[in-house]
PDB file of N, CA and C in Angstrom:
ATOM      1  N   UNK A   1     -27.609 -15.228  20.094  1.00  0.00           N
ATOM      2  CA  UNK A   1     -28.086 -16.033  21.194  1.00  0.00           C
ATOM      3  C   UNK A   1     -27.106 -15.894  22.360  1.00  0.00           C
ATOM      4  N   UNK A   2     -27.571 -15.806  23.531  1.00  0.00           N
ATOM      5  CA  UNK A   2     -27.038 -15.501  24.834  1.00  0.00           C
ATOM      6  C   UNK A   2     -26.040 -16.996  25.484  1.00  0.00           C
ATOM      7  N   UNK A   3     -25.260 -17.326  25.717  1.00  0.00           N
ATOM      8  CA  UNK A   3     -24.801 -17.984  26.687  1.00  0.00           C
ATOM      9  C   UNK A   3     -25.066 -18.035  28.059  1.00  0.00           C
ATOM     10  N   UNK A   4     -25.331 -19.099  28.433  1.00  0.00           N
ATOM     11  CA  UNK A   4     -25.778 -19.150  30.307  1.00  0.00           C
ATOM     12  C   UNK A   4     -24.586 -19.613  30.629  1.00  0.00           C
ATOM     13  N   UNK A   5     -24.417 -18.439  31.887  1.00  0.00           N
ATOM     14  CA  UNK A   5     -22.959 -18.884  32.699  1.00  0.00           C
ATOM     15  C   UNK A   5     -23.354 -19.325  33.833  1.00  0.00           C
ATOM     16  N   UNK A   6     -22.691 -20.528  34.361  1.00  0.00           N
ATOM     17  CA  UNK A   6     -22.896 -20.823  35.725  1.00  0.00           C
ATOM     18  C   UNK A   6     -21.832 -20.413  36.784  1.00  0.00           C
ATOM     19  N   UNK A   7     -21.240 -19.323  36.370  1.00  0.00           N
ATOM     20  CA  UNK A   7     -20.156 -19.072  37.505  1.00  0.00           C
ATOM     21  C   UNK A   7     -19.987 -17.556  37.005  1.00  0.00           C
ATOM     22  N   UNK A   8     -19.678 -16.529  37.858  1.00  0.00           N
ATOM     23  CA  UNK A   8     -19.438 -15.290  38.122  1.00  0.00           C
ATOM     24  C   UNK A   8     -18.090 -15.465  37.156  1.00  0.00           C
ATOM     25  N   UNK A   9     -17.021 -16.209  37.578  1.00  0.00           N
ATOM     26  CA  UNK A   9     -15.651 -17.093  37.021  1.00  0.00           C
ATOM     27  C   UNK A   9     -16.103 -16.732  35.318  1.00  0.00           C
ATOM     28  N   UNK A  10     -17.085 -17.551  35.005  1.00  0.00           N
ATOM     29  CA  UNK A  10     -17.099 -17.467  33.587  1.00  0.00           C
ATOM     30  C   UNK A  10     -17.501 -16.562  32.874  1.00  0.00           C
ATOM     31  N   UNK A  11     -18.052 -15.684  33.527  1.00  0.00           N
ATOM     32  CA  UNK A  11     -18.907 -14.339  32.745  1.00  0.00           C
ATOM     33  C   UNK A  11     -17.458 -13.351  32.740  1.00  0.00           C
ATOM     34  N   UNK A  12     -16.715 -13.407  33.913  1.00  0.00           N
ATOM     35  CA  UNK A  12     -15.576 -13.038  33.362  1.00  0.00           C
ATOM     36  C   UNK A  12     -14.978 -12.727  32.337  1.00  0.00           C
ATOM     37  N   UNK A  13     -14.731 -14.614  32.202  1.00  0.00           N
ATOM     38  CA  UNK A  13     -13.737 -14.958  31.641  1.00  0.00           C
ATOM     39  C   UNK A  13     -14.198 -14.821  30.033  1.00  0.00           C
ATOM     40  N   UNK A  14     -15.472 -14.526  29.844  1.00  0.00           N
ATOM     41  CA  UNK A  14     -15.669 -14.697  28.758  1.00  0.00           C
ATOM     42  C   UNK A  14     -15.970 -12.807  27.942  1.00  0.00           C
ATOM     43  N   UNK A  15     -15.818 -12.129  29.094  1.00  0.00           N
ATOM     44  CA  UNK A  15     -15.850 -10.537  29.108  1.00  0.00           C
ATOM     45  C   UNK A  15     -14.380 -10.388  28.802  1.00  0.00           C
ATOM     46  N   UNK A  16     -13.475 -10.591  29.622  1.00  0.00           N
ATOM     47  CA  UNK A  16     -12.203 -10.962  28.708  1.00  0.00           C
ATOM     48  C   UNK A  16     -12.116 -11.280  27.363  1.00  0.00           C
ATOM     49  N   UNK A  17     -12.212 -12.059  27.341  1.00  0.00           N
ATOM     50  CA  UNK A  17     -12.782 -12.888  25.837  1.00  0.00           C
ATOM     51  C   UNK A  17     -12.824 -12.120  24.373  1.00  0.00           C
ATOM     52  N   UNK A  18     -13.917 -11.008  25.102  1.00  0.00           N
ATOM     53  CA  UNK A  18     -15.171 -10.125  24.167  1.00  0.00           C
ATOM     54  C   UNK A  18     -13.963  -8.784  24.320  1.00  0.00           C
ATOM     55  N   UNK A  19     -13.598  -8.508  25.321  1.00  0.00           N
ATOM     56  CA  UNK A  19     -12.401  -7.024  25.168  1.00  0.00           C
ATOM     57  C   UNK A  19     -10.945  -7.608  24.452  1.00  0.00           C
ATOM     58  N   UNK A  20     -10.675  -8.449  24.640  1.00  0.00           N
ATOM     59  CA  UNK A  20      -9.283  -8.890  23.713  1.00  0.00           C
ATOM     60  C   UNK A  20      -9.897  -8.860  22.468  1.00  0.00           C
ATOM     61  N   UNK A  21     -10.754  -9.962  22.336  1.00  0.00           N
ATOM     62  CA  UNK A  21     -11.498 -10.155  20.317  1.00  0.00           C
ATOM     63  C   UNK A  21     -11.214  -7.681  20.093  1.00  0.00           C
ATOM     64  N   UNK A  22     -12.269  -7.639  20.872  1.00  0.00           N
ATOM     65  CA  UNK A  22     -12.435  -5.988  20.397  1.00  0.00           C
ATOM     66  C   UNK A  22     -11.247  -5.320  20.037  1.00  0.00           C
ATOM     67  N   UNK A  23     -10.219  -5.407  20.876  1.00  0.00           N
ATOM     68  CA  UNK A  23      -9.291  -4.552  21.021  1.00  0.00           C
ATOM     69  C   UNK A  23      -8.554  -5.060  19.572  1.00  0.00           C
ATOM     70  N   UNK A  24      -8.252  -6.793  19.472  1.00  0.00           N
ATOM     71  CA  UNK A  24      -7.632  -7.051  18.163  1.00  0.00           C
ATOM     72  C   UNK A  24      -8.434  -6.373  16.897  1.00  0.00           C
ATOM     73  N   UNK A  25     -10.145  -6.688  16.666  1.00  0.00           N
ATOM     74  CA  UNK A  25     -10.592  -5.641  15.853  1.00  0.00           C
ATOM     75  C   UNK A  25     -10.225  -4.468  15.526  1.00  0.00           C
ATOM     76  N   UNK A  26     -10.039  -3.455  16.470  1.00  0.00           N
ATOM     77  CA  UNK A  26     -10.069  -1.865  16.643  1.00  0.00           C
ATOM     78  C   UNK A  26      -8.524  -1.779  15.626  1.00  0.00           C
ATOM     79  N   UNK A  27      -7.434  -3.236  16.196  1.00  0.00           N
ATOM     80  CA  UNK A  27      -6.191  -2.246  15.723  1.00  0.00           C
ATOM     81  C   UNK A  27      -5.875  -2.344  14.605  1.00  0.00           C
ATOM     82  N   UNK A  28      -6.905  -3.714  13.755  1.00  0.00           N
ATOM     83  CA  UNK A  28      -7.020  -4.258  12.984  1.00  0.00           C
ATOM     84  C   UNK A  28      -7.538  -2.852  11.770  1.00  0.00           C
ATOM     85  N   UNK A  29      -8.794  -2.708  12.564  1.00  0.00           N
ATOM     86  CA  UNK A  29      -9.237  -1.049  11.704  1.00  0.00           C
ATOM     87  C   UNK A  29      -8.165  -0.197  11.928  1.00  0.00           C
ATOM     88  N   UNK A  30      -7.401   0.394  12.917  1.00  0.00           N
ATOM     89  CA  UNK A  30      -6.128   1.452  12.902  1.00  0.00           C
ATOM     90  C   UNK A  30      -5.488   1.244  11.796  1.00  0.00           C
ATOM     91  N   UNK A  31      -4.997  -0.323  11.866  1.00  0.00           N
ATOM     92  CA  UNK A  31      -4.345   0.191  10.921  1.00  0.00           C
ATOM     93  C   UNK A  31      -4.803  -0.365   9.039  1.00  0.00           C
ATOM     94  N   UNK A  32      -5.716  -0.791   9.007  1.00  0.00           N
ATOM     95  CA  UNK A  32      -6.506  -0.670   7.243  1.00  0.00           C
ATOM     96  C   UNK A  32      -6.381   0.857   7.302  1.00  0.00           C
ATOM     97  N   UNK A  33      -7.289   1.496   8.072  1.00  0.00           N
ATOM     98  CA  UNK A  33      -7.140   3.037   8.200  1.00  0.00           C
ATOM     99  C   UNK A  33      -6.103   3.416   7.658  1.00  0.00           C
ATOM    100  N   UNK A  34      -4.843   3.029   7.795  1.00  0.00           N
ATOM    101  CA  UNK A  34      -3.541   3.936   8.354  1.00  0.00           C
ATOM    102  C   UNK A  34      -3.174   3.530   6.762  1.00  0.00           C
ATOM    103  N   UNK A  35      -3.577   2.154   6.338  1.00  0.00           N
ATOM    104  CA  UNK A  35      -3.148   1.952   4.751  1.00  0.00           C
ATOM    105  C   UNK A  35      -3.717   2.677   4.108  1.00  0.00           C
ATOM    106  N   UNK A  36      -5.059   2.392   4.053  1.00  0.00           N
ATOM    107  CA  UNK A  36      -6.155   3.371   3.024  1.00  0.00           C
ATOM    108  C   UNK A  36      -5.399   4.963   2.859  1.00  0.00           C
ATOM    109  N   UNK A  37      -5.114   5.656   3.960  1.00  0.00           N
ATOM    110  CA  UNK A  37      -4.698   6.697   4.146  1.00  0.00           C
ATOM    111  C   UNK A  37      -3.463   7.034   3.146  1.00  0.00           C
ATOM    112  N   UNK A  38      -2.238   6.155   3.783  1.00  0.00           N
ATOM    113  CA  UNK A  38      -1.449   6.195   2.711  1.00  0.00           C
ATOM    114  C   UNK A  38      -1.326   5.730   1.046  1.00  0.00           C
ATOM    115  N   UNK A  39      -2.580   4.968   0.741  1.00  0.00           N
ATOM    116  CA  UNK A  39      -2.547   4.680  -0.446  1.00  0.00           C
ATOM    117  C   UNK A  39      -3.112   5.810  -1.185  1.00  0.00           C
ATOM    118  N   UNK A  40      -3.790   6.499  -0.680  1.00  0.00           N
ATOM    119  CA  UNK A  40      -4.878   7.792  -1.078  1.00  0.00           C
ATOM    120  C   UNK A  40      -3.680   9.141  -1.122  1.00  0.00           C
ATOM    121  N   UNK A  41      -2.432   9.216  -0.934  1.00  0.00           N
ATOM    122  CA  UNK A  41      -2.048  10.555  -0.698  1.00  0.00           C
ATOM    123  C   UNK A  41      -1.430  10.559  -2.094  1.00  0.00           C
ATOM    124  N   UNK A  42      -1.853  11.576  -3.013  1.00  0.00           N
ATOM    125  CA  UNK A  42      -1.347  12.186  -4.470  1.00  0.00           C
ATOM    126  C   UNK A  42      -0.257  11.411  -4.656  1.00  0.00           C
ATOM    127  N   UNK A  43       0.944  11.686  -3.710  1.00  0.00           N
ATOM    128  CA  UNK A  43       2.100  10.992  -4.297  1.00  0.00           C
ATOM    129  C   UNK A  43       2.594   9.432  -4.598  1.00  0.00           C
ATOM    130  N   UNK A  44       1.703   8.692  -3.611  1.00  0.00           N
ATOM    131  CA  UNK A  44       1.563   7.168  -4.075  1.00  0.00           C
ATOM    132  C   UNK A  44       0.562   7.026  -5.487  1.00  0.00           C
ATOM    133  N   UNK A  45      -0.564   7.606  -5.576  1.00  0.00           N
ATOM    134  CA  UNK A  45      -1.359   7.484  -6.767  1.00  0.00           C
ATOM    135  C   UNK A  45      -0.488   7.731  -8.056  1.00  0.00           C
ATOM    136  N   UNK A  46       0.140   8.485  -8.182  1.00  0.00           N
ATOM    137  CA  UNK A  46       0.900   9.364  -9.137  1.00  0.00           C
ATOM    138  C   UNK A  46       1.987   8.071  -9.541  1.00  0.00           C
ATOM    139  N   UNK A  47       2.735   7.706  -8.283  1.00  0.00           N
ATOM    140  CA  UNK A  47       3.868   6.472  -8.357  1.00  0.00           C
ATOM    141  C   UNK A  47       2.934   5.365  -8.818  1.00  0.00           C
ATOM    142  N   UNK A  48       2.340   5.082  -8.306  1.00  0.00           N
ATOM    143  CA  UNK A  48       1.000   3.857  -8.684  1.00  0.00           C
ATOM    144  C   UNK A  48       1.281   3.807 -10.484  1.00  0.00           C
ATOM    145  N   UNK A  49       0.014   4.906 -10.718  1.00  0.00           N
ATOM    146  CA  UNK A  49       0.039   5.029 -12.490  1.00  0.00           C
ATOM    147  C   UNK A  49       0.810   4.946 -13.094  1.00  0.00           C
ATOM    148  N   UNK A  50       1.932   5.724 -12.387  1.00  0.00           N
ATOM    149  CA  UNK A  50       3.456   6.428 -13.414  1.00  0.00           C
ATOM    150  C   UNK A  50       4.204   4.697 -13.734  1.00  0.00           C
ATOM    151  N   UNK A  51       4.230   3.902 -12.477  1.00  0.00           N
ATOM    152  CA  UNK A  51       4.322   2.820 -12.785  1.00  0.00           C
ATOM    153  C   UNK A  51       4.273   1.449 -13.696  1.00  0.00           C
ATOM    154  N   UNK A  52       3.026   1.641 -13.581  1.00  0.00           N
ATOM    155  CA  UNK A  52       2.097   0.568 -14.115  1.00  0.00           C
ATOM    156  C   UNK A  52       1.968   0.958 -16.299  1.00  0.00           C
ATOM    157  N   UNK A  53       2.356   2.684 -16.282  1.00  0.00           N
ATOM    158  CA  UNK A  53       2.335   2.662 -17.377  1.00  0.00           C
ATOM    159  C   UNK A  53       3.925   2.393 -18.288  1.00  0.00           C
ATOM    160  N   UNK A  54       4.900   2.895 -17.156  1.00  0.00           N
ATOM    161  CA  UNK A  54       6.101   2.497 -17.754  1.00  0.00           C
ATOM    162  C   UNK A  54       6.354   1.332 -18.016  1.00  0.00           C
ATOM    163  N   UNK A  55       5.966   0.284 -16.759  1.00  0.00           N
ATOM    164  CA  UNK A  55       5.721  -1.453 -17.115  1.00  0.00           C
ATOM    165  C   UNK A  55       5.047  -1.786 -18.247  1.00  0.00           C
ATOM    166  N   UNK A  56       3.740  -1.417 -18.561  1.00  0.00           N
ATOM    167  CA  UNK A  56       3.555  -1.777 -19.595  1.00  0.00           C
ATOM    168  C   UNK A  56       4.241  -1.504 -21.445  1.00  0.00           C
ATOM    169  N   UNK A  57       4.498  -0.239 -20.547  1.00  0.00           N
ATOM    170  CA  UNK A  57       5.026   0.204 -22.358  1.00  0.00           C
ATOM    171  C   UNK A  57       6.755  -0.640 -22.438  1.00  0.00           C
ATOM    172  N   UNK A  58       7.282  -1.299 -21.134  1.00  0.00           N
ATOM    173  CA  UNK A  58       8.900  -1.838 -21.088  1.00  0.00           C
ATOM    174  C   UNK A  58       8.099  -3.107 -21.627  1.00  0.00           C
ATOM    175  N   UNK A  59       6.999  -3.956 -21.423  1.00  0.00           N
ATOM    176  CA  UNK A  59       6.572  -5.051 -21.426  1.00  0.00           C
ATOM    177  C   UNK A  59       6.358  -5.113 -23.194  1.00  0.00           C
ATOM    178  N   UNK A  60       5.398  -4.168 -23.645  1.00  0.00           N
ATOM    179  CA  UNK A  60       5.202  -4.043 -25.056  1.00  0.00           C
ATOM    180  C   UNK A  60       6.618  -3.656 -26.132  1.00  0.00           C
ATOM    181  N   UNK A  61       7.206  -3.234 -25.466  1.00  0.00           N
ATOM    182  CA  UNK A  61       8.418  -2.674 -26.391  1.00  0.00           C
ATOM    183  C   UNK A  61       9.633  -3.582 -26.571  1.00  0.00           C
ATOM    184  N   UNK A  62       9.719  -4.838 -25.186  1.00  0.00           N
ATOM    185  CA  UNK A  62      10.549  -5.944 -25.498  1.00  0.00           C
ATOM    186  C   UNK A  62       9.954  -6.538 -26.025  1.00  0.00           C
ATOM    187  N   UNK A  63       8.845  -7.125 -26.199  1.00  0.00           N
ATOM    188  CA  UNK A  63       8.138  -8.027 -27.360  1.00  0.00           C
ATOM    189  C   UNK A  63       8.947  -7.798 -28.889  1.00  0.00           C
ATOM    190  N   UNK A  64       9.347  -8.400 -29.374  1.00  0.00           N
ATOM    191  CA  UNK A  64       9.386  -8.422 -30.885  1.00  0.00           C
ATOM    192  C   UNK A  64       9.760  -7.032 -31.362  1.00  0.00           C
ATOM    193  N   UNK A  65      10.592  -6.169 -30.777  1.00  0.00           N
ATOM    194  CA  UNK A  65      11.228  -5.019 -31.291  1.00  0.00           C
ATOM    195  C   UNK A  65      12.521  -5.599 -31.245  1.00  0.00           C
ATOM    196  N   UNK A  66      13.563  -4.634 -31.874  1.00  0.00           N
ATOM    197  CA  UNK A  66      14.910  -4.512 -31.982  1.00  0.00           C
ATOM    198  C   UNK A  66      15.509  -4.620 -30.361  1.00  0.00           C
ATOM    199  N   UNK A  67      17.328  -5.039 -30.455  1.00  0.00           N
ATOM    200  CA  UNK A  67      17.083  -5.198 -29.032  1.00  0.00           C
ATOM    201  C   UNK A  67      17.915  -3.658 -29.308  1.00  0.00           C
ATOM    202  N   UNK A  68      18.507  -2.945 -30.063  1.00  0.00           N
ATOM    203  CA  UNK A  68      18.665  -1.904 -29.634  1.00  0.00           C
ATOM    204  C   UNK A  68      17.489  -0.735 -28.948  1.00  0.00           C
ATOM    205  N   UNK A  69      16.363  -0.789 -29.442  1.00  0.00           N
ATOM    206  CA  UNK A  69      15.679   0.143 -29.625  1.00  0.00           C
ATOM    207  C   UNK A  69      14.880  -0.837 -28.240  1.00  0.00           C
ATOM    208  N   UNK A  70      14.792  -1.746 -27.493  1.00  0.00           N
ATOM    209  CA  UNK A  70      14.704  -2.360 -26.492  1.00  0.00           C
ATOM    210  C   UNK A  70      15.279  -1.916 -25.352  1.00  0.00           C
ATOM    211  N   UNK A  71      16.996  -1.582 -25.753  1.00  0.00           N
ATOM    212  CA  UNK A  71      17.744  -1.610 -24.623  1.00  0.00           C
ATOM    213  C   UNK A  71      17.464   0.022 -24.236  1.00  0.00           C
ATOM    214  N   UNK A  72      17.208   0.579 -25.391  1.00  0.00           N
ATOM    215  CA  UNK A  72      17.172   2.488 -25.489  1.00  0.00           C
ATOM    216  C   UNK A  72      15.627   2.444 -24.171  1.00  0.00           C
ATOM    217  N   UNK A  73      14.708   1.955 -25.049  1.00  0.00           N
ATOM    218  CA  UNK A  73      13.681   2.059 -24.249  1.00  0.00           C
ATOM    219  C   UNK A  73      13.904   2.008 -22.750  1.00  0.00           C
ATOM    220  N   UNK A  74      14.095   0.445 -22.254  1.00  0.00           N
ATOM    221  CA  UNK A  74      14.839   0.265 -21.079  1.00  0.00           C
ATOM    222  C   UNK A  74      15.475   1.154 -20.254  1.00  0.00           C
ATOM    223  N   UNK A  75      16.791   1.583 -20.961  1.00  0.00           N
ATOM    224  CA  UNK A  75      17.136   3.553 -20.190  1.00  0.00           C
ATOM    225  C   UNK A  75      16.478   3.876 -19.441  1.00  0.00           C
ATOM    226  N   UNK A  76      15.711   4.420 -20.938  1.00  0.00           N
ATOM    227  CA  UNK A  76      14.988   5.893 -20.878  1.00  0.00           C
ATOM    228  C   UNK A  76      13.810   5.720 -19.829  1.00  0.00           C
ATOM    229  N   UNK A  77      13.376   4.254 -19.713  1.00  0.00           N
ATOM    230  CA  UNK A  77      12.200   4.279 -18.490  1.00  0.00           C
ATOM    231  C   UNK A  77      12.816   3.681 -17.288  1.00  0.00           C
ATOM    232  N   UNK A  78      14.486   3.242 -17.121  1.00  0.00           N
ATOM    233  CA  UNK A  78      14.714   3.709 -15.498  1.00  0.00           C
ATOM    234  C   UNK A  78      14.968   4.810 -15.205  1.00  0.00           C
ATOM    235  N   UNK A  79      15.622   6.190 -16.269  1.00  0.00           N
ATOM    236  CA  UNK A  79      15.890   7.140 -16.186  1.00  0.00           C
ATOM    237  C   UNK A  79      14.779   7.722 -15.822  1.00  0.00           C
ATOM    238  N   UNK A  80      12.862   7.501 -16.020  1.00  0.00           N
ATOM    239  CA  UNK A  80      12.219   8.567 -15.684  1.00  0.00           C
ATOM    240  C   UNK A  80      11.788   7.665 -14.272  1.00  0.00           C
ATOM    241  N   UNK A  81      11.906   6.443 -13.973  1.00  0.00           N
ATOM    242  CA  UNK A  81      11.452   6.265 -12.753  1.00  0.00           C
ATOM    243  C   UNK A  81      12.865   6.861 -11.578  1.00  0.00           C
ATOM    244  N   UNK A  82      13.504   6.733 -12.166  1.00  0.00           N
ATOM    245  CA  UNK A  82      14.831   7.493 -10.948  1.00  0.00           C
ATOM    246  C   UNK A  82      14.156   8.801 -10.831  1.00  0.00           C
ATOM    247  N   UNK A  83      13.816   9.694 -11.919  1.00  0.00           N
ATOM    248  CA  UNK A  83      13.430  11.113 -11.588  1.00  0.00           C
ATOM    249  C   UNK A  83      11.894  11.108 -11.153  1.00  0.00           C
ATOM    250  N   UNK A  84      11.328  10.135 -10.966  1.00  0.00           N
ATOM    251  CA  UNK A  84      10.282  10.106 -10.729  1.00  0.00           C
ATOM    252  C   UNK A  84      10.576   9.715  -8.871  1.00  0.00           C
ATOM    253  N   UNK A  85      11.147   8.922  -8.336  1.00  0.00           N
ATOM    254  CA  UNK A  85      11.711   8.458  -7.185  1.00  0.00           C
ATOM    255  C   UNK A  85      12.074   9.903  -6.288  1.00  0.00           C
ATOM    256  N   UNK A  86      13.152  10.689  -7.478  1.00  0.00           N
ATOM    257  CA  UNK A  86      14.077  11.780  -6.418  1.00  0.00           C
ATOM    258  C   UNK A  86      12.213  13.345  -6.762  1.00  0.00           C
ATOM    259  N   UNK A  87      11.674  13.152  -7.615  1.00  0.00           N
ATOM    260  CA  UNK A  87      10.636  13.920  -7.693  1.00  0.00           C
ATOM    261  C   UNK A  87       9.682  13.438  -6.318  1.00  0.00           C
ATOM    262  N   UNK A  88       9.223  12.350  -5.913  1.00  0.00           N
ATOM    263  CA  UNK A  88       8.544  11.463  -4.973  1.00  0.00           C
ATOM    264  C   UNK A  88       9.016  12.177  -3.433  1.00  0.00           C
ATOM    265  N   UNK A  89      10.363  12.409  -3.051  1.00  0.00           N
ATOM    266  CA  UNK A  89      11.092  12.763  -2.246  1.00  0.00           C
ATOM    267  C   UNK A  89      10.617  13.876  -2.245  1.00  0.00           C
ATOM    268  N   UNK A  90      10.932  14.844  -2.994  1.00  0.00           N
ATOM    269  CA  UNK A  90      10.813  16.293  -2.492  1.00  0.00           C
ATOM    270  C   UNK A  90       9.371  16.734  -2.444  1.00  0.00           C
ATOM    271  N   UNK A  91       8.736  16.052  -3.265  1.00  0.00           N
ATOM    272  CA  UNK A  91       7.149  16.244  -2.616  1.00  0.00           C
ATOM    273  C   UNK A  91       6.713  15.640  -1.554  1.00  0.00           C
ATOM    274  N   UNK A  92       7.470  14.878  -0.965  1.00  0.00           N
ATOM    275  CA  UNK A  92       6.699  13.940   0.124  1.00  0.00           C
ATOM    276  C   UNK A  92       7.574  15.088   1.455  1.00  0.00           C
ATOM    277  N   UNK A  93       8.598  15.717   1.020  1.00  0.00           N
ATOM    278  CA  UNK A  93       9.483  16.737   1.973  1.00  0.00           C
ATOM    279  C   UNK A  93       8.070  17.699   1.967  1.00  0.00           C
ATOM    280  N   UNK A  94       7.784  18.317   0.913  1.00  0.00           N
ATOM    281  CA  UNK A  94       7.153  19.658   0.812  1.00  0.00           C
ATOM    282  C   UNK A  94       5.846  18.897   1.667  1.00  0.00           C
ATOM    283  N   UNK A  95       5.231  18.351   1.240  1.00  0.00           N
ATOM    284  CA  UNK A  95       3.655  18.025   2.247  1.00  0.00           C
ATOM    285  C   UNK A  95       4.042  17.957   3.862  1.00  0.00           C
ATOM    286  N   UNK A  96       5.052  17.266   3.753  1.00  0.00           N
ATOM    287  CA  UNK A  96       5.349  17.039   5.647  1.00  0.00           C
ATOM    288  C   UNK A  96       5.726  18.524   6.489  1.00  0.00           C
ATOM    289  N   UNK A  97       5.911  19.535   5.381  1.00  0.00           N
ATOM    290  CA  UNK A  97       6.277  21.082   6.026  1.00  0.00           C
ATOM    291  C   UNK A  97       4.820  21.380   6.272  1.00  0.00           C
TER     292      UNK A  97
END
């Protein structure tokens, strides 16, 4: 439904209005865009999974195991997220060439 303006003043002011709202939209889409984008590139997906599965298996393996065989676990899955981190790097080097 249309608004009736009684002043030149207000059709303005309310065209203003309608290009600020837009412009906040647009950058609003730039940047979802700009996330989507980066959530989608191989090397976040890869960190994503690689993640979510080491958490779970650190989550299942402190439950009611030994705390040696706890603390081993523990290591061994910051040891592959460190090489997973300095691996992250040099692929994110190689794509930007």
């Amino acid at each position: 439904m249309m608004k009736k303006f009684k002043s030149i003043k207000q059709l303005q002011t309310e065209k203003m209005r309608l290009i600020q709202q837009q412009e906040k939209l647009e950058n609003k889409i730039r940047s979802n865009w700009n996330e989507l984008k980066e959530c989608l590139k191989p090397v976040n997906i890869a960190k994503d999974i690689f993640s979510k599965v080491i958490k779970n298996k650190t989550e299942q393996n402190l439950n009611g195991e030994s705390i040696l065989k706890s603390t081993f676990t523990y290591g061994v899955t910051l040891l592959a997220k460190r090489l997973l981190d300095k691996a992250e790097e040099k692929l994110d080097k190689f794509c930007r060439k």
